[in-house]
Every structure is written in structure tokens, then in C-alpha cells.
C-alpha atoms as a PDB file:
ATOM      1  CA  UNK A   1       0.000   0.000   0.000  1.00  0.00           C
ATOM      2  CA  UNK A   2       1.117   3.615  -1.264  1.00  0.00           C
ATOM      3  CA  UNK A   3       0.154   6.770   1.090  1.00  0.00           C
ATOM      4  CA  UNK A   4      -0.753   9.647  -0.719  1.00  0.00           C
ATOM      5  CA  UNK A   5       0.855  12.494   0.129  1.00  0.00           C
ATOM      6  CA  UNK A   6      -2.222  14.250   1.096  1.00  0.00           C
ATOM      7  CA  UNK A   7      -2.868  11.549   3.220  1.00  0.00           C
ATOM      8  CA  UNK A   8      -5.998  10.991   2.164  1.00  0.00           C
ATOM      9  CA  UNK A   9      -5.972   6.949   0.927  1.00  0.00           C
ATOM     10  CA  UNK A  10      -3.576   4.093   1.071  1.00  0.00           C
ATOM     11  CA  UNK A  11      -3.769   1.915  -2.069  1.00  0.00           C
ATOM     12  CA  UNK A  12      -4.266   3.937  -5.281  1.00  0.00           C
ATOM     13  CA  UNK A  13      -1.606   3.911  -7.691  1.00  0.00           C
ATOM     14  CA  UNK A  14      -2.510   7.344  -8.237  1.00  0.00           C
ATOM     15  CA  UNK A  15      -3.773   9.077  -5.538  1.00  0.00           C
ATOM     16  CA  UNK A  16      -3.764  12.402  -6.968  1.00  0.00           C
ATOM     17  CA  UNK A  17      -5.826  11.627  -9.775  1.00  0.00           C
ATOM     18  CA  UNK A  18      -8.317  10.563  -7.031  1.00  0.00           C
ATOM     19  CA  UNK A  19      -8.529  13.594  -5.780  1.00  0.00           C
ATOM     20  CA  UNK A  20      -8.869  15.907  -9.087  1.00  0.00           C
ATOM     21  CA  UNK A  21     -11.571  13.498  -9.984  1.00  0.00           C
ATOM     22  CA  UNK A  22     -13.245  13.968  -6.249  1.00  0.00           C
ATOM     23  CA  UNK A  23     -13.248  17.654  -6.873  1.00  0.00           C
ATOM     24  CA  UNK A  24     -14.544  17.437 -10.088  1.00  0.00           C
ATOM     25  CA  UNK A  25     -17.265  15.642  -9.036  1.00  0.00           C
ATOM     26  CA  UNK A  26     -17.660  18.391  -6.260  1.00  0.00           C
ATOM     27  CA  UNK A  27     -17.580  20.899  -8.833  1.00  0.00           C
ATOM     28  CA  UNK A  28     -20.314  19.119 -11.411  1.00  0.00           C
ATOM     29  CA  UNK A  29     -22.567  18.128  -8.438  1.00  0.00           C
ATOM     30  CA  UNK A  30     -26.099  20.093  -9.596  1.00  0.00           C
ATOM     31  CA  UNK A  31     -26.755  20.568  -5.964  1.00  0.00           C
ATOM     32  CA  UNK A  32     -24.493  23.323  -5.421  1.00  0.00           C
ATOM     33  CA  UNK A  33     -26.114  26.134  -7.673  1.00  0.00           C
ATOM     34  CA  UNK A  34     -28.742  25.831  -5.319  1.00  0.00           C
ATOM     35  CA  UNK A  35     -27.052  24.972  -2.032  1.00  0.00           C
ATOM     36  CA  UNK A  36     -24.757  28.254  -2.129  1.00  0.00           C
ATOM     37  CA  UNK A  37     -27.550  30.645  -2.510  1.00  0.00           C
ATOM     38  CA  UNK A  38     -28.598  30.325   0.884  1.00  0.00           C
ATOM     39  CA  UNK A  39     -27.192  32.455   3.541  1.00  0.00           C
ATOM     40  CA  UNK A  40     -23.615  31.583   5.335  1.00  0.00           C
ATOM     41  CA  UNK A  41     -21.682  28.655   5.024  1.00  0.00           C
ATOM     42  CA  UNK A  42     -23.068  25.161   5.736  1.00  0.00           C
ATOM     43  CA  UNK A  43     -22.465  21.249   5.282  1.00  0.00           C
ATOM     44  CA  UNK A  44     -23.967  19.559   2.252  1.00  0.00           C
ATOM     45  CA  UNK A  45     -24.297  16.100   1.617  1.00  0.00           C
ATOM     46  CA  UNK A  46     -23.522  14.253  -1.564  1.00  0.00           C
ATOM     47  CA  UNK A  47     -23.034  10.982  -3.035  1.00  0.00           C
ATOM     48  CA  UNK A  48     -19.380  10.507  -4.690  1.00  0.00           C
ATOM     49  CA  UNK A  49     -18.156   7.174  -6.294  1.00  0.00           C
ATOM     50  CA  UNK A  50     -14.284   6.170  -6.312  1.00  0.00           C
ATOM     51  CA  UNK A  51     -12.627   4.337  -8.665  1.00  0.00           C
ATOM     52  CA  UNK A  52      -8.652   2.499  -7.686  1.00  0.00           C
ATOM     53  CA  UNK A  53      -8.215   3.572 -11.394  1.00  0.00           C
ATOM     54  CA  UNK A  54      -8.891   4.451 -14.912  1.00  0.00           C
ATOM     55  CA  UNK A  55     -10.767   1.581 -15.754  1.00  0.00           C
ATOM     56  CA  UNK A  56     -13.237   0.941 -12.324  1.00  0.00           C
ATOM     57  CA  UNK A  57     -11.096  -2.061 -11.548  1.00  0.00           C
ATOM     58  CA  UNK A  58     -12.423  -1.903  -7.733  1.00  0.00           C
ATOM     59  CA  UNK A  59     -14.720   1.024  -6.789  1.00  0.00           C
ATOM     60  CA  UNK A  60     -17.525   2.369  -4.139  1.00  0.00           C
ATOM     61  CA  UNK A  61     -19.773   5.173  -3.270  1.00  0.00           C
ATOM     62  CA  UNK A  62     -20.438   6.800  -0.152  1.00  0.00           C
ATOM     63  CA  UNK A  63     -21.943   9.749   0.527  1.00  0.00           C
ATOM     64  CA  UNK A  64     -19.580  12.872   2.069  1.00  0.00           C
ATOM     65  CA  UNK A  65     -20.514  16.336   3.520  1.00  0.00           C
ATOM     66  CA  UNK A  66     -18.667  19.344   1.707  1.00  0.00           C
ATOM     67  CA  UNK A  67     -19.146  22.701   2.908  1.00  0.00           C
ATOM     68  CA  UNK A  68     -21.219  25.162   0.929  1.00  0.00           C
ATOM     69  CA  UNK A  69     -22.159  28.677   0.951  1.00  0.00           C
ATOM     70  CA  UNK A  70     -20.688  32.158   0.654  1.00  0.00           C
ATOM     71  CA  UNK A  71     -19.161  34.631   3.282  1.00  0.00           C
ATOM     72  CA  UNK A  72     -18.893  38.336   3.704  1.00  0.00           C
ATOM     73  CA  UNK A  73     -16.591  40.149   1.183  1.00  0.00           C
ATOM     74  CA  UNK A  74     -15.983  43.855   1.089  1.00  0.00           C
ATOM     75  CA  UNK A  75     -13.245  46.587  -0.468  1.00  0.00           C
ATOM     76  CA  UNK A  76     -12.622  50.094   0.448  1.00  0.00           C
ATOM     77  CA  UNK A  77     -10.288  52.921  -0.285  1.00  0.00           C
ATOM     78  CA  UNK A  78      -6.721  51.785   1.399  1.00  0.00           C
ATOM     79  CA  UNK A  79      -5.325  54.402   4.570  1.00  0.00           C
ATOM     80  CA  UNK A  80      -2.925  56.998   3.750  1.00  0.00           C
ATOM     81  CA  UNK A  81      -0.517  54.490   5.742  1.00  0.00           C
ATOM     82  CA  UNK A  82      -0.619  51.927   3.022  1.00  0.00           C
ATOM     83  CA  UNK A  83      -0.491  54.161   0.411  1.00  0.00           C
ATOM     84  CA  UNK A  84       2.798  55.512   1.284  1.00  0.00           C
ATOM     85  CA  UNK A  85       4.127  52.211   1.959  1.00  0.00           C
ATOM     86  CA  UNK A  86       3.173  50.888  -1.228  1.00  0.00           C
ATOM     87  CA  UNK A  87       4.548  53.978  -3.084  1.00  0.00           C
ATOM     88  CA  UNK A  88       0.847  54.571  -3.950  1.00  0.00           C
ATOM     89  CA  UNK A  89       0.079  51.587  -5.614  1.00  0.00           C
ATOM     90  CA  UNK A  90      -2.376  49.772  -3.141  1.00  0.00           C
ATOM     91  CA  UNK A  91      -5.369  52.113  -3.229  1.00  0.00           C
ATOM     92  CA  UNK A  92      -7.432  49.678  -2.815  1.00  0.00           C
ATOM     93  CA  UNK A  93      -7.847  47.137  -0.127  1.00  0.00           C
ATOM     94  CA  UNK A  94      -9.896  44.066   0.056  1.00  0.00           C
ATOM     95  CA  UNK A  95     -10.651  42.015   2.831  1.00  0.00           C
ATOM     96  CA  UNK A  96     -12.879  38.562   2.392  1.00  0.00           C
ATOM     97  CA  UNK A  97     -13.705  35.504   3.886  1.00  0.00           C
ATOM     98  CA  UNK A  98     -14.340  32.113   2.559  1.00  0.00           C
ATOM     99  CA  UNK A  99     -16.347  29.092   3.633  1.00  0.00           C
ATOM    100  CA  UNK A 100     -14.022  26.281   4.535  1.00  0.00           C
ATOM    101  CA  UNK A 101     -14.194  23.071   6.314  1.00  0.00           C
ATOM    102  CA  UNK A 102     -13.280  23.626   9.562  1.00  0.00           C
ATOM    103  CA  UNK A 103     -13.072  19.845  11.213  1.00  0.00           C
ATOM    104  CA  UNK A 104     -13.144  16.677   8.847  1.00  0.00           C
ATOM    105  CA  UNK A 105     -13.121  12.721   9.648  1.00  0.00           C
ATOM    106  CA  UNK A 106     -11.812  10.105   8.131  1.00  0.00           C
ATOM    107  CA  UNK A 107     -14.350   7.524   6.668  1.00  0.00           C
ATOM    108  CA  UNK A 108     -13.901   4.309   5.520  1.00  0.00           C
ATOM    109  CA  UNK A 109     -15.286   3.169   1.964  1.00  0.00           C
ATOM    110  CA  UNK A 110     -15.453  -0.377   0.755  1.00  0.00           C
ATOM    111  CA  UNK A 111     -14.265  -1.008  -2.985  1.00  0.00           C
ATOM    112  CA  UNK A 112     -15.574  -4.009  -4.675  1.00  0.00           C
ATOM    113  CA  UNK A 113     -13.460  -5.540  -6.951  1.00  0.00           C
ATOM    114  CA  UNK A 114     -15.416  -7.745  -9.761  1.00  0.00           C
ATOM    115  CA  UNK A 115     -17.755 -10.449  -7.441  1.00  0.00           C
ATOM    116  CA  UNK A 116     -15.421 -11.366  -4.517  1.00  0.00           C
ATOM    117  CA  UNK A 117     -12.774  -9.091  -3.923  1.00  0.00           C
ATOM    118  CA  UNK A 118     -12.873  -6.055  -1.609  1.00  0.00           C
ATOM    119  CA  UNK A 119     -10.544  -3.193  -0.731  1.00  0.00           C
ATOM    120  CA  UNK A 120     -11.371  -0.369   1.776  1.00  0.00           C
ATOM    121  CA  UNK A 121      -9.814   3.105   1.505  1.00  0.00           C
ATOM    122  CA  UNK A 122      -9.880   6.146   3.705  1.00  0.00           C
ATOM    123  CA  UNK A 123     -11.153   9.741   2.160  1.00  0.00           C
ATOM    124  CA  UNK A 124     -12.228  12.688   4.712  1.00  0.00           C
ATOM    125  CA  UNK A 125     -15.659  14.191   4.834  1.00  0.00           C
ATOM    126  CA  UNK A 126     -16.101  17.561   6.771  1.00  0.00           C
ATOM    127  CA  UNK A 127     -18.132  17.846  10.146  1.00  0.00           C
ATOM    128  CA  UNK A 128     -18.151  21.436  10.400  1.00  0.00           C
ATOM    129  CA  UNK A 129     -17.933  24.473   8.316  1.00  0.00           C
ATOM    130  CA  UNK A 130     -16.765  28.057   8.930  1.00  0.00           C
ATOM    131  CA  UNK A 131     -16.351  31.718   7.291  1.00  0.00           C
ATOM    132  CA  UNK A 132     -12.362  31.579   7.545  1.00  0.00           C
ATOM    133  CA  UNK A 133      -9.459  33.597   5.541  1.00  0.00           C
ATOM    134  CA  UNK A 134      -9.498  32.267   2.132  1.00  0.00           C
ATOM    135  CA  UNK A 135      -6.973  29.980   1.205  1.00  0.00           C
ATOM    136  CA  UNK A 136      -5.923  28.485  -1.792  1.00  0.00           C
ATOM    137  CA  UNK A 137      -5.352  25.100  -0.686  1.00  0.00           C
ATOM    138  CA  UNK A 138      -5.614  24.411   3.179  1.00  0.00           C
ATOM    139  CA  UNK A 139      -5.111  20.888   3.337  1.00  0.00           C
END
């Protein structure tokens, strides 16, 4: 067994192609047009389905929570201070928040491999979500 260096499952012989194809899913999930026009930041649940590769030699489904939402954004003239520091070039400042996962689990998910065979693999699911500084990758 192989750990990813995200540390996010054991056996794939490429983990990271796990993962873009997780977050694509994410991304193409028609939940989350809806889901992020409510108010704040919040858990949503969705089914995703793993493959160990290319072809679906073993996979699984399971159903994960992914946070959802929007946060408060806003941008204003910069102080004098700044201005001077930056030589005039920041006139502008911007301060935002994004909604992030703020505690995750690990889950198991059973892979089924043609009639008999079985492999199980960890992958994290979020418990709790937050408004937090926006980051481009946090984990």
C-alpha cells in the first residue's frame, strides 16, 4: 500500500488523480447552484463514487458532507498608511472571507473488486464548516 501524500488513501496507484476526480465531481454536483444561494456557510451532503483507477477495476460510493455557501466580502479605499508604503500603488484594499471546512473525519469506503474481492480506503468528509481567511489550498 502507497500513502498519498495528502494523506488521504492508502492503495491507489494514483492518488492524486483521485482527488482531481473527487473535486470534479464536487464541482459538477447540480446541488451546489442551489445549495450556495442560501445564507452563510453550511455542510452539504452528496453521493461521490471512487474508482482504484482508470478503468473501475475496484470502486464504491459513499456519501460525504462538503461545505457550501458564501461569506462576507468587502473593499474600500486603502489608509494613507498603506499608500505611502506601497509607493501609492495599493489604493485599494480588500478584505474577504471564505467558507471552509473547519473539522473533517476520516471515513472508511469499501471497494468491490469484480464479485469477490474487496478493498477499503480512507477519504475525509467535513463535520463542520466556517467563514475563515481564504486559502488556496488548506489541506
Amino acid at each position: 500500500m502507497r500513502l498519498c501524500a495528502l494523506n488521504m488513501c492508502h492503495f491507489l496507484p494514483s492518488c492524486h488523480a483521485a482527488i482531481i476526480s473527487l473535486l470534479l465531481i464536487l464541482m459538477a454536483s447540480p446541488y451546489w447552484s442551489n445549495e450556495a444561494v442560501r445564507p452563510g456557510c453550511h455542510l452539504h451532503s452528496f453521493d461521490v463514487t471512487i474508482k482504484s483507477d482508470r478503468r473501475g477495476t475496484c470502486r464504491g460510493t459513499h456519501v460525504v458532507q462538503a461545505c457550501v455557501g458564501y461569506c462576507e466580502s468587502s473593499a474600500f479605499p486603502s489608509k494613507y498608511s498603506i499608500l505611502l508604503a506601497s509607493s501609492f500603488r495599493h489604493n485599494v484594499t480588500s478584505v474577504s472571507q471564505c467558507c471552509t471546512i473547519s473539522k473533517m473525519q476520516k471515513i472508511k469506503v469499501r471497494l468491490h473488486c469484480g464479485v469477490t474481492r474487496r478493498k477499503e480506503m480512507e477519504i475525509f468528509t467535513a463535520r463542520s464548516c466556517q467563514c475563515d481567511m481564504c486559502r488556496l489550498s488548506r489541506y
